[in-house]
C-alpha atoms as a PDB file:
ATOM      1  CA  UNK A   1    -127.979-173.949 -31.516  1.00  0.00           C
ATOM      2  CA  UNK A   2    -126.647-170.180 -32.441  1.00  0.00           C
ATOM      3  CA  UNK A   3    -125.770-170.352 -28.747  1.00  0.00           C
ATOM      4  CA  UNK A   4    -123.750-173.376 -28.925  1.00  0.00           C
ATOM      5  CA  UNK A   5    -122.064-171.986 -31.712  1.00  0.00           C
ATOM      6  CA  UNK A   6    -121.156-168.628 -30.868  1.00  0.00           C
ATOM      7  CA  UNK A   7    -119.724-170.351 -27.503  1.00  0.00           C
ATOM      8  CA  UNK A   8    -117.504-172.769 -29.514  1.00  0.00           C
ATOM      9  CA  UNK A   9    -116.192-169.919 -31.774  1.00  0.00           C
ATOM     10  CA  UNK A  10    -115.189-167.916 -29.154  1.00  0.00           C
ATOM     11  CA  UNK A  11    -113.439-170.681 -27.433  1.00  0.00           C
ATOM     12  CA  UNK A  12    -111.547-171.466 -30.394  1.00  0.00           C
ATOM     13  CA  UNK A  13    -111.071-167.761 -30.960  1.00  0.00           C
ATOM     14  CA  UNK A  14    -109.726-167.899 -26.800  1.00  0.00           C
ATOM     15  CA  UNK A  15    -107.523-170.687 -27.861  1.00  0.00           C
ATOM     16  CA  UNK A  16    -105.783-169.014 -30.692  1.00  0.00           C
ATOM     17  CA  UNK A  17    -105.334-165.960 -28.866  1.00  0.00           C
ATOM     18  CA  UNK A  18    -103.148-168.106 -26.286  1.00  0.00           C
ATOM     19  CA  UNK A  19    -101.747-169.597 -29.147  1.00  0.00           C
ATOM     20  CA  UNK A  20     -99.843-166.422 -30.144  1.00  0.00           C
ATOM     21  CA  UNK A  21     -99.441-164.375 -26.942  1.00  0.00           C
ATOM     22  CA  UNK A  22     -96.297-166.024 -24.735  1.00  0.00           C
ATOM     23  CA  UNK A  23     -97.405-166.892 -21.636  1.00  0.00           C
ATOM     24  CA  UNK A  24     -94.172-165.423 -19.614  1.00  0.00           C
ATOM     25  CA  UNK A  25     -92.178-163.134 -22.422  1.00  0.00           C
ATOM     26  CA  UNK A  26     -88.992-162.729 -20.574  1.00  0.00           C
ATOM     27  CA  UNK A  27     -88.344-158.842 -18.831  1.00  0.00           C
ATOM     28  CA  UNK A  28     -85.202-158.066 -18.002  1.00  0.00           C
ATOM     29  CA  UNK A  29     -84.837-154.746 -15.710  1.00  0.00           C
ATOM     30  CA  UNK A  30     -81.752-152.635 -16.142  1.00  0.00           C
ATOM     31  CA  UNK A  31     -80.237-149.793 -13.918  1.00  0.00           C
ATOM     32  CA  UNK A  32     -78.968-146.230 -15.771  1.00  0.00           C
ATOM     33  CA  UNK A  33     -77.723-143.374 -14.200  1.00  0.00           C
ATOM     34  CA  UNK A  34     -79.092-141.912 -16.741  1.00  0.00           C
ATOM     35  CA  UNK A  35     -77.188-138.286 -15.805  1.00  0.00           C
ATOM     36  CA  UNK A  36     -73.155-139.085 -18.069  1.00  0.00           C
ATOM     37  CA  UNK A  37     -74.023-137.591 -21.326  1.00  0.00           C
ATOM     38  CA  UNK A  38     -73.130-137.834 -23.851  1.00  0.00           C
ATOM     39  CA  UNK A  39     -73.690-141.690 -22.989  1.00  0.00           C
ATOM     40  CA  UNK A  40     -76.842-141.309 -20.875  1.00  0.00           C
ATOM     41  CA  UNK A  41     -79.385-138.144 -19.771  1.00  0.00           C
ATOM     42  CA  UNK A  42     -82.655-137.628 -19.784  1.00  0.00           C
ATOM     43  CA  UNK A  43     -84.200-135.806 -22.430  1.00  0.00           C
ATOM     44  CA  UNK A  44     -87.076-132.997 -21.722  1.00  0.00           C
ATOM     45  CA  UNK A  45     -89.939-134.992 -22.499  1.00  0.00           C
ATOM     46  CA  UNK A  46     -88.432-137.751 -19.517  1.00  0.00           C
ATOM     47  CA  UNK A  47     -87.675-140.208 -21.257  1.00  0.00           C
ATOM     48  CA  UNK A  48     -84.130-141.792 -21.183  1.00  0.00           C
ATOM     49  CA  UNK A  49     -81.704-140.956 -23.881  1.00  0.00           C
ATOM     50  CA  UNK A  50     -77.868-141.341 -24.601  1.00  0.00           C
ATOM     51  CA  UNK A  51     -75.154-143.903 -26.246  1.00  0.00           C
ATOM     52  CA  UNK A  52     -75.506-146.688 -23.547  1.00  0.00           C
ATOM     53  CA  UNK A  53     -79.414-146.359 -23.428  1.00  0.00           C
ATOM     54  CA  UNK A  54     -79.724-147.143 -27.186  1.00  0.00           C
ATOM     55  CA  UNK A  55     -76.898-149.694 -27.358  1.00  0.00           C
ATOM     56  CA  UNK A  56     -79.020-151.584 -24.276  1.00  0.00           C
ATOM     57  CA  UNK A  57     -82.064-151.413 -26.391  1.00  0.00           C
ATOM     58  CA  UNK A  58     -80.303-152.553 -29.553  1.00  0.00           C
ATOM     59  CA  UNK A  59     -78.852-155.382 -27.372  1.00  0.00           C
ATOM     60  CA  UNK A  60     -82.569-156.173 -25.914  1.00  0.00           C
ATOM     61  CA  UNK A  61     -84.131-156.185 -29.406  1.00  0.00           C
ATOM     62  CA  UNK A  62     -81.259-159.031 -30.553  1.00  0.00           C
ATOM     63  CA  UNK A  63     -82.033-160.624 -27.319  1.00  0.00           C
ATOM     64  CA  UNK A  64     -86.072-160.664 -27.999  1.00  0.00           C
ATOM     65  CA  UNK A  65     -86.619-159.566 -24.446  1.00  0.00           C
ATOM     66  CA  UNK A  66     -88.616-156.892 -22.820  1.00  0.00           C
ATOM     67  CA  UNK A  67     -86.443-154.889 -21.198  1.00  0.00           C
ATOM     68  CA  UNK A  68     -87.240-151.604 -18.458  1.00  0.00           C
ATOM     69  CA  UNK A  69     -84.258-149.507 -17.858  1.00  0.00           C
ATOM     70  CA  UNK A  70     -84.392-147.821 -14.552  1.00  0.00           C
ATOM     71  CA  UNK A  71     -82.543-144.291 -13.979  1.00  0.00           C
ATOM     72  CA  UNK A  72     -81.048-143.708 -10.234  1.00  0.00           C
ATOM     73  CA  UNK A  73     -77.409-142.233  -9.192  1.00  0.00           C
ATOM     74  CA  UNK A  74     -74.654-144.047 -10.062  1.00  0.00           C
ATOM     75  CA  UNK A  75     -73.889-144.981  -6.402  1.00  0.00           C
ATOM     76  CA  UNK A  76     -76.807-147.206  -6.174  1.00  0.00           C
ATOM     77  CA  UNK A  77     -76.958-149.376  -9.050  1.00  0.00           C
ATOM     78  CA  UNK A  78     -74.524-151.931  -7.512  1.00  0.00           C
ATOM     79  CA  UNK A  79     -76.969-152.001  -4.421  1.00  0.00           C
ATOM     80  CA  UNK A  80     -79.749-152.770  -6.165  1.00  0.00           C
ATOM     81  CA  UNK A  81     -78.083-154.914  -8.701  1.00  0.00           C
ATOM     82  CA  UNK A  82     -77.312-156.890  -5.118  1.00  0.00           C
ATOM     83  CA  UNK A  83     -80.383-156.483  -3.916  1.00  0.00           C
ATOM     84  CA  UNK A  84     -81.811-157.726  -7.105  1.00  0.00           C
ATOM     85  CA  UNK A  85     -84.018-155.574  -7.789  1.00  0.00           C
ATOM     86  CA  UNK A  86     -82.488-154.704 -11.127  1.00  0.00           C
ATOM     87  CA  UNK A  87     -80.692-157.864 -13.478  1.00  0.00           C
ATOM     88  CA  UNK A  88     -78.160-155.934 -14.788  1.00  0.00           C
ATOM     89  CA  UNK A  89     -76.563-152.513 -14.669  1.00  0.00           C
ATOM     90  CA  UNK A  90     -75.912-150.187 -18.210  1.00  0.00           C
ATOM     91  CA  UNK A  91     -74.332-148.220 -17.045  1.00  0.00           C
ATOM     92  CA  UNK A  92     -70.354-148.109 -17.755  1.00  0.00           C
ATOM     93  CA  UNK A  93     -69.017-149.711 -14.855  1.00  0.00           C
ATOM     94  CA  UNK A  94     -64.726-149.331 -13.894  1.00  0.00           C
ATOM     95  CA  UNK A  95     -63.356-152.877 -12.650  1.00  0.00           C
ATOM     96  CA  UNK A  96     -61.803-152.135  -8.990  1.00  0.00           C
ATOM     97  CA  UNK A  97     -60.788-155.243  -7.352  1.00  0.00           C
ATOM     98  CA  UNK A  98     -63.866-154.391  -4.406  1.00  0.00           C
ATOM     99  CA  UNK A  99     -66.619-154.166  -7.266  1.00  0.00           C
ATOM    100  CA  UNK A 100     -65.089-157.367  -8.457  1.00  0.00           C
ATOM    101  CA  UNK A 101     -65.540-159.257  -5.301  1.00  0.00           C
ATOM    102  CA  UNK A 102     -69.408-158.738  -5.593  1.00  0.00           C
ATOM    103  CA  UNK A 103     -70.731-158.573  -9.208  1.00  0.00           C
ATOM    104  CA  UNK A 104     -69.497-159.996 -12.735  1.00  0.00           C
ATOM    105  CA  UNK A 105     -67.934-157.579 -15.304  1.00  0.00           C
ATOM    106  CA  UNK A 106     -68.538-158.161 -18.863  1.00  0.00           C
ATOM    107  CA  UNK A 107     -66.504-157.530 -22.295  1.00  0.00           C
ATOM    108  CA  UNK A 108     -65.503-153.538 -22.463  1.00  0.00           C
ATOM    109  CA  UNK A 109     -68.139-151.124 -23.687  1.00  0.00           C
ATOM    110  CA  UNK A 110     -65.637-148.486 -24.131  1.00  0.00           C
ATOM    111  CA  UNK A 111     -62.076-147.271 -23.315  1.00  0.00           C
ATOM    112  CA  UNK A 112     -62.079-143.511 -21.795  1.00  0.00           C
ATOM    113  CA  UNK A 113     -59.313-142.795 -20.115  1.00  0.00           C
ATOM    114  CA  UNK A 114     -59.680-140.372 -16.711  1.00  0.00           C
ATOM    115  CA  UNK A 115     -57.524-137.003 -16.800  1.00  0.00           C
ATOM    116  CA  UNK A 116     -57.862-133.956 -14.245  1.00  0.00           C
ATOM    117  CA  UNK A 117     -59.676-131.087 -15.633  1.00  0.00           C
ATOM    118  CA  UNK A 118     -57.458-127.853 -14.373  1.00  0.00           C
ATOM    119  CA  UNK A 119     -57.765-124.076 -15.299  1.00  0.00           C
ATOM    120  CA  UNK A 120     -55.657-122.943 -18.030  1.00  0.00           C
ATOM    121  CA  UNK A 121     -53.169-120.911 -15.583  1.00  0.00           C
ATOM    122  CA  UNK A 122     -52.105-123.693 -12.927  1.00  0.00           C
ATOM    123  CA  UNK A 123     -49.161-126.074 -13.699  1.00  0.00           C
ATOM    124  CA  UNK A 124     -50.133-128.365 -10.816  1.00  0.00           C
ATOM    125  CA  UNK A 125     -47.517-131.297  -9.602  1.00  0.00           C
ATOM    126  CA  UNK A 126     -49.634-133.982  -8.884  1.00  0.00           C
ATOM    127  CA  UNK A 127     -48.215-135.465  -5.584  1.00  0.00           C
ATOM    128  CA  UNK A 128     -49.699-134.667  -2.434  1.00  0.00           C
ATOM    129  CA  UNK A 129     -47.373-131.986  -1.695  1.00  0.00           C
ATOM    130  CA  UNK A 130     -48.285-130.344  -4.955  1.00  0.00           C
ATOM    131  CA  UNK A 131     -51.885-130.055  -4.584  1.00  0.00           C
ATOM    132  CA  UNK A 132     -52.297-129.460  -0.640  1.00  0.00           C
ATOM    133  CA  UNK A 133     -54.999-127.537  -0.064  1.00  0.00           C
ATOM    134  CA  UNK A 134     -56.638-128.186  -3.345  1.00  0.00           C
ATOM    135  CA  UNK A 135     -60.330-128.677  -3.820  1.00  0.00           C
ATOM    136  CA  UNK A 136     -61.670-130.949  -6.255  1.00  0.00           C
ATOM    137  CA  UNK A 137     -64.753-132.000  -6.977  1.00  0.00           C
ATOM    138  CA  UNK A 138     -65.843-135.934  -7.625  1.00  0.00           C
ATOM    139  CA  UNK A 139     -68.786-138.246  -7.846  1.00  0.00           C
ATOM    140  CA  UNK A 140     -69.915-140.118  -4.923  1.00  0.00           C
ATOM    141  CA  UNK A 141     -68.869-143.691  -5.281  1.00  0.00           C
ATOM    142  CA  UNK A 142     -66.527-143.118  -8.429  1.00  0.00           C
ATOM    143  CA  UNK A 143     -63.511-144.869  -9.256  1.00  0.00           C
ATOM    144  CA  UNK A 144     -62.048-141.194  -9.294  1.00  0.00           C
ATOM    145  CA  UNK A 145     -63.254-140.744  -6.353  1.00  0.00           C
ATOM    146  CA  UNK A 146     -61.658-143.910  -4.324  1.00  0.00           C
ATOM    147  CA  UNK A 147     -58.222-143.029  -6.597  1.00  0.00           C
ATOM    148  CA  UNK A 148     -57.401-139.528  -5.685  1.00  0.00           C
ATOM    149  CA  UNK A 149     -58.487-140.541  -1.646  1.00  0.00           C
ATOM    150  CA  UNK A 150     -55.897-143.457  -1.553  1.00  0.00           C
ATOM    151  CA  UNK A 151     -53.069-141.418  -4.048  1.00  0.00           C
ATOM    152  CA  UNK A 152     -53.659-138.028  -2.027  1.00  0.00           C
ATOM    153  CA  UNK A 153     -55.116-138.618   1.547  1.00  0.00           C
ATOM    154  CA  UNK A 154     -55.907-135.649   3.271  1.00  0.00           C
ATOM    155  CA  UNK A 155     -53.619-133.113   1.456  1.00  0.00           C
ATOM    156  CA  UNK A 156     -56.443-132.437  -1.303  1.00  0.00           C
ATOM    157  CA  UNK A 157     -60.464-131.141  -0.199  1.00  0.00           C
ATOM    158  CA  UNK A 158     -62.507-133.924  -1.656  1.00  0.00           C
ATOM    159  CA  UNK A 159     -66.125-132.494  -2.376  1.00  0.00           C
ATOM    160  CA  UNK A 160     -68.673-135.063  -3.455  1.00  0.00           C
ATOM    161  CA  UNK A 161     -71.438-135.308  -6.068  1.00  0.00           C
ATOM    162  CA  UNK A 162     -73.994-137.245  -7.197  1.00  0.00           C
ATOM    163  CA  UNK A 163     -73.472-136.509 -10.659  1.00  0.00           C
ATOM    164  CA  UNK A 164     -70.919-134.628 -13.061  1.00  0.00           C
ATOM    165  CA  UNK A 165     -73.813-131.578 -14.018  1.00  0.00           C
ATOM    166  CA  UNK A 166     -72.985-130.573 -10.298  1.00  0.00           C
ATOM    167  CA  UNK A 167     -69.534-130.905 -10.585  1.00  0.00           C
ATOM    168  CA  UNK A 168     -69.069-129.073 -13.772  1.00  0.00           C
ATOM    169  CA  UNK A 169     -72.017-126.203 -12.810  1.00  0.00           C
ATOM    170  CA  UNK A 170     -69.204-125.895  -9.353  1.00  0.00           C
ATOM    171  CA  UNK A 171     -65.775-125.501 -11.341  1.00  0.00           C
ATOM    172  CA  UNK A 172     -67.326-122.711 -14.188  1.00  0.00           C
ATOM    173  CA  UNK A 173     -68.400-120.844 -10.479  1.00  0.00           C
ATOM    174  CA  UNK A 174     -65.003-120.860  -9.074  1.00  0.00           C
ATOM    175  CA  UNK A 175     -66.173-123.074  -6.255  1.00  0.00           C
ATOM    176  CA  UNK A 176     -63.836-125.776  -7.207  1.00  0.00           C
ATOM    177  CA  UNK A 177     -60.301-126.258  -8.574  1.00  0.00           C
ATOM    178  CA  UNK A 178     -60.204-128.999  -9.969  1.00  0.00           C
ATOM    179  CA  UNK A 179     -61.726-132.491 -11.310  1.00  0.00           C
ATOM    180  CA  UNK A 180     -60.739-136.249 -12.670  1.00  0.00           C
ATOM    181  CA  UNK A 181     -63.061-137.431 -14.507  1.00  0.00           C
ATOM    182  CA  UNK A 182     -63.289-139.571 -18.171  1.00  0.00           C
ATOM    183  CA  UNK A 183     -62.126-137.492 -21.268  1.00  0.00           C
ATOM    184  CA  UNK A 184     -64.357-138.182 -23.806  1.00  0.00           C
ATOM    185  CA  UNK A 185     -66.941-136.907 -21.168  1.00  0.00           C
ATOM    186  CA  UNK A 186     -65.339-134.331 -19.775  1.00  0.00           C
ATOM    187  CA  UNK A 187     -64.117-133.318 -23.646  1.00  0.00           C
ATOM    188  CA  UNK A 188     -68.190-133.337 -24.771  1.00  0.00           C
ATOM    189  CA  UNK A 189     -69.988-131.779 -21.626  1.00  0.00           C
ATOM    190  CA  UNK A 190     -67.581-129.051 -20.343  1.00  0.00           C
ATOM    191  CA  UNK A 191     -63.727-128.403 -22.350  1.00  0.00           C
ATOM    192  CA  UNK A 192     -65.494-128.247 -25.732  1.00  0.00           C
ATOM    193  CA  UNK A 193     -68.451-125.714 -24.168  1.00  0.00           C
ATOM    194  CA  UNK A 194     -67.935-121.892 -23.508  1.00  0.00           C
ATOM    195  CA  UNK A 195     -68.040-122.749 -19.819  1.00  0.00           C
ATOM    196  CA  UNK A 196     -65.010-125.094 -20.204  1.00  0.00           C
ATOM    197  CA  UNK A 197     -63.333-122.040 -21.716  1.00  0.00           C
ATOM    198  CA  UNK A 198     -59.588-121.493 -20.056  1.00  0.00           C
ATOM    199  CA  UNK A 199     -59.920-125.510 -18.806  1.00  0.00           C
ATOM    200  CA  UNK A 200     -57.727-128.087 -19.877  1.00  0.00           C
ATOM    201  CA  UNK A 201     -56.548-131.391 -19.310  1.00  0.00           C
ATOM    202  CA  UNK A 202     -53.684-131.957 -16.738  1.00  0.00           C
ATOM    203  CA  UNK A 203     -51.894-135.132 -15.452  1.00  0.00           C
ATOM    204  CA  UNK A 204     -51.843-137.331 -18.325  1.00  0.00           C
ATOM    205  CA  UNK A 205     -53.999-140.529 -18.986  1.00  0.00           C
ATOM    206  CA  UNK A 206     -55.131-142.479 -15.919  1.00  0.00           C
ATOM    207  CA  UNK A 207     -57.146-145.929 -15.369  1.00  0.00           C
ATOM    208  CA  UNK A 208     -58.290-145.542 -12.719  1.00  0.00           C
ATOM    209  CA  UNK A 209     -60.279-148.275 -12.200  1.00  0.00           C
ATOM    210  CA  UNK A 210     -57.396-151.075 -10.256  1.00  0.00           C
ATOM    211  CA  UNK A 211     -55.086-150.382 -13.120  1.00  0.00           C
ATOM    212  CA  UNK A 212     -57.309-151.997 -15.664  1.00  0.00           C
ATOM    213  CA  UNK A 213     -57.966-150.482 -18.883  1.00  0.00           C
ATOM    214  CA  UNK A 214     -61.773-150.267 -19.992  1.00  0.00           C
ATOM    215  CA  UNK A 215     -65.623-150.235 -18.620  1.00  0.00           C
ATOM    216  CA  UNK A 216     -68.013-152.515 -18.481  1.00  0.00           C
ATOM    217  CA  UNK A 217     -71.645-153.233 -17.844  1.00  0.00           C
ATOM    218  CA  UNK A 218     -71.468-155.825 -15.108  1.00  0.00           C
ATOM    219  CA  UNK A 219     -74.596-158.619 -13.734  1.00  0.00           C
ATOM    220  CA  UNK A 220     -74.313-160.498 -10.355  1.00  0.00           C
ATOM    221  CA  UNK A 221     -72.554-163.243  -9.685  1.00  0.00           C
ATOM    222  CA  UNK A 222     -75.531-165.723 -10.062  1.00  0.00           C
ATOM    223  CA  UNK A 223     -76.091-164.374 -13.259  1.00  0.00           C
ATOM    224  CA  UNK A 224     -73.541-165.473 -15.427  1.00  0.00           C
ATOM    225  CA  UNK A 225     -75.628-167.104 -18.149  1.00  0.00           C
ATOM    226  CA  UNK A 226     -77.351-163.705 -18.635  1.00  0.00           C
ATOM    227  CA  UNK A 227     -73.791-161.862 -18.687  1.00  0.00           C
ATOM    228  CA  UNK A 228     -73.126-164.473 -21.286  1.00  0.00           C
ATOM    229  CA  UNK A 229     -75.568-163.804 -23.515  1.00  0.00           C
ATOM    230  CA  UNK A 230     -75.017-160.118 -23.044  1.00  0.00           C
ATOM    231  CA  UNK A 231     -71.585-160.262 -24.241  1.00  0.00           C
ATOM    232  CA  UNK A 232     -72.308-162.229 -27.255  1.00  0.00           C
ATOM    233  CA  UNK A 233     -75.185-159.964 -28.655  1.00  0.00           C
ATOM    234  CA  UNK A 234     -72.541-156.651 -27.867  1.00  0.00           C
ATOM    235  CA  UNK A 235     -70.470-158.807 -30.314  1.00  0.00           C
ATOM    236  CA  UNK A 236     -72.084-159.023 -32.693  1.00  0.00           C
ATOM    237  CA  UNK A 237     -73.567-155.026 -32.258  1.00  0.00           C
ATOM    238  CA  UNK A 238     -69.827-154.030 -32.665  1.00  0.00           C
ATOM    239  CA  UNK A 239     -68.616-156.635 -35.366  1.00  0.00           C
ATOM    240  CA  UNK A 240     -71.663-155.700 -38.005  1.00  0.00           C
ATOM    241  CA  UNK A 241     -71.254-151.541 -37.358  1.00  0.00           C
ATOM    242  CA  UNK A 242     -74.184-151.142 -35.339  1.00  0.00           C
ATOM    243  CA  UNK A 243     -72.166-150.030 -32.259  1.00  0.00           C
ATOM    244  CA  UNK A 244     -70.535-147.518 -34.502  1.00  0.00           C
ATOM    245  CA  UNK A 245     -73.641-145.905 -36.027  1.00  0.00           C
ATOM    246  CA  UNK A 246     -75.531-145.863 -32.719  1.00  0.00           C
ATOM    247  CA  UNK A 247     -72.070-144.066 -31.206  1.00  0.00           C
ATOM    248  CA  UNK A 248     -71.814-140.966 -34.152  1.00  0.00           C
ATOM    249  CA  UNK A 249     -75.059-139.038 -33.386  1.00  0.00           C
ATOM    250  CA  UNK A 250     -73.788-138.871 -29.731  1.00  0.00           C
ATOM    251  CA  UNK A 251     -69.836-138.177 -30.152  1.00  0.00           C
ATOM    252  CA  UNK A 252     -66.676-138.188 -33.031  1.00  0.00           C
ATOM    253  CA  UNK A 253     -64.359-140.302 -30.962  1.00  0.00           C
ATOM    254  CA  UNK A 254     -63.907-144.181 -31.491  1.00  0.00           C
ATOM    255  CA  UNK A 255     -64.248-146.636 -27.905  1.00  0.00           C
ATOM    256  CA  UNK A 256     -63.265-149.273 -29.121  1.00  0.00           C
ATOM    257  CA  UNK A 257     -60.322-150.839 -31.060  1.00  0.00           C
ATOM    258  CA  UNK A 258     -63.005-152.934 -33.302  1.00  0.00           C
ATOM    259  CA  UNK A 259     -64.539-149.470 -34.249  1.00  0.00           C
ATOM    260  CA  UNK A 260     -61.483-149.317 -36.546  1.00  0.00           C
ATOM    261  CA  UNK A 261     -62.873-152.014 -39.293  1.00  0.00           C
ATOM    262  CA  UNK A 262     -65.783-149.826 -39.269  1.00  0.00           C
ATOM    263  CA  UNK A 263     -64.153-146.097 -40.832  1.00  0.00           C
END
């Protein structure tokens, strides 16, 4: 009879356990490149830090899924995105017509501008003529990086990255001339450092990503429900201040026009 019982009450207690643990919580897995700070690096301890890292897992929390972010270079992450072995990338994204053929962009994140980075000294013309002979240094796969090819050709020495550390660690050595790159990044990591000392910005503001102004965090094309719900939750991240207060620990500067109802 005790048997009997203590069978029964651990069925029931089996039951009840069921009863509150979902059966398939949804898991989302997201792609970083987790080296852009100040919107994404990884801290000493490993783990993965940054603007865009915290706004994702603000936007998973108001989503009430599980999400994994996965760091790898920013060249990657639209592979793997394809190859579906990550659901969507966080990783701000520039809208060129060839990214656009393969992958869905959603609502703006931010809007950073690209300017060269120049030494203090040079008053550079920026026309192929002008910078012949000129090395500057880009990331691998960048919307920079496709820009100054097609604007330049073969009058300027492209030298590729994987990631802006390398770029920046190259121009304080004298091993570079010059960069294009975002300006709030550029303005954080390197002008407003003493090894950005007698750097400044040259060349005005560019978008260089097809002429469109902004950058996004972008799903695949199959995945448009997901983008969807994505875009809705970043809404409402930016319309009740959230976005704002998860932006100040990491930089000064507004991204977005919206930030303005938030002073």
């Amino acid at each position: 009879m005790h048997l009997h019982h203590t069978i029964r009450a651990l069925t029931l207690a089996s039951a009840s356990l069921f009863v509150l643990t979902p059966a398939h919580a949804e898991k989302l897995v997201l792609g970083n490149e987790g080296s852009y700070p100040p919107f994404s690096m990884v801290d000493p301890s490993g783990r993965l830090t940054g603007f865009e890292p915290d706004l994702a897992r603000e936007m998973c929390k108001r989503m009430k899924v599980d999400c994994e972010i996965v760091v790898m270079d920013f060249k990657a992450l639209i592979p793997a995105l394809l190859q579906k072995k990550l659901d969507a990338v966080v990783s701000q994204t520039k809208p060129l017509p060839e990214r656009k053929e393969k992958v869905l962009f959603g609502r703006p994140v931010l809007f950073n501008p690209d300017s060269y980075v120049v030494p203090e000294a040079k008053h550079y013309t920026f026309t192929p003529e002008g910078l012949k002979g000129v090395r500057i240094g880009l990331q691998r796969g960048s919307a920079q990086a496709k820009y100054v090819s097609e604007t330049f050709g073969n009058a300027v020495q492209i030298v590729f990255y994987d990631n802006p550390d390398q770029i920046r660690l190259d121009l304080a050595n004298g091993r570079l001339d010059m960069s294009l790159g975002p300006k709030i990044s550029w303005t954080n990591e390197f002008l407003s450092k003493p090894q950005g000392k007698g750097w400044k910005f040259a060349g005005g503001d560019l978008w260089t990503g097809g002429g469109e102004a902004g950058s996004s965090w972008i799903a695949r094309k199959d995945s448009a429900e997901l983008l969807n719900r994505m875009n809705a939750t970043l809404g409402t991240i930016i319309k009740d201040c959230t976005f704002t207060k998860l932006r100040k620990p990491y930089m000064d500067v507004e991204l977005l026009p919206e930030e303005a109802a938030c002073r």
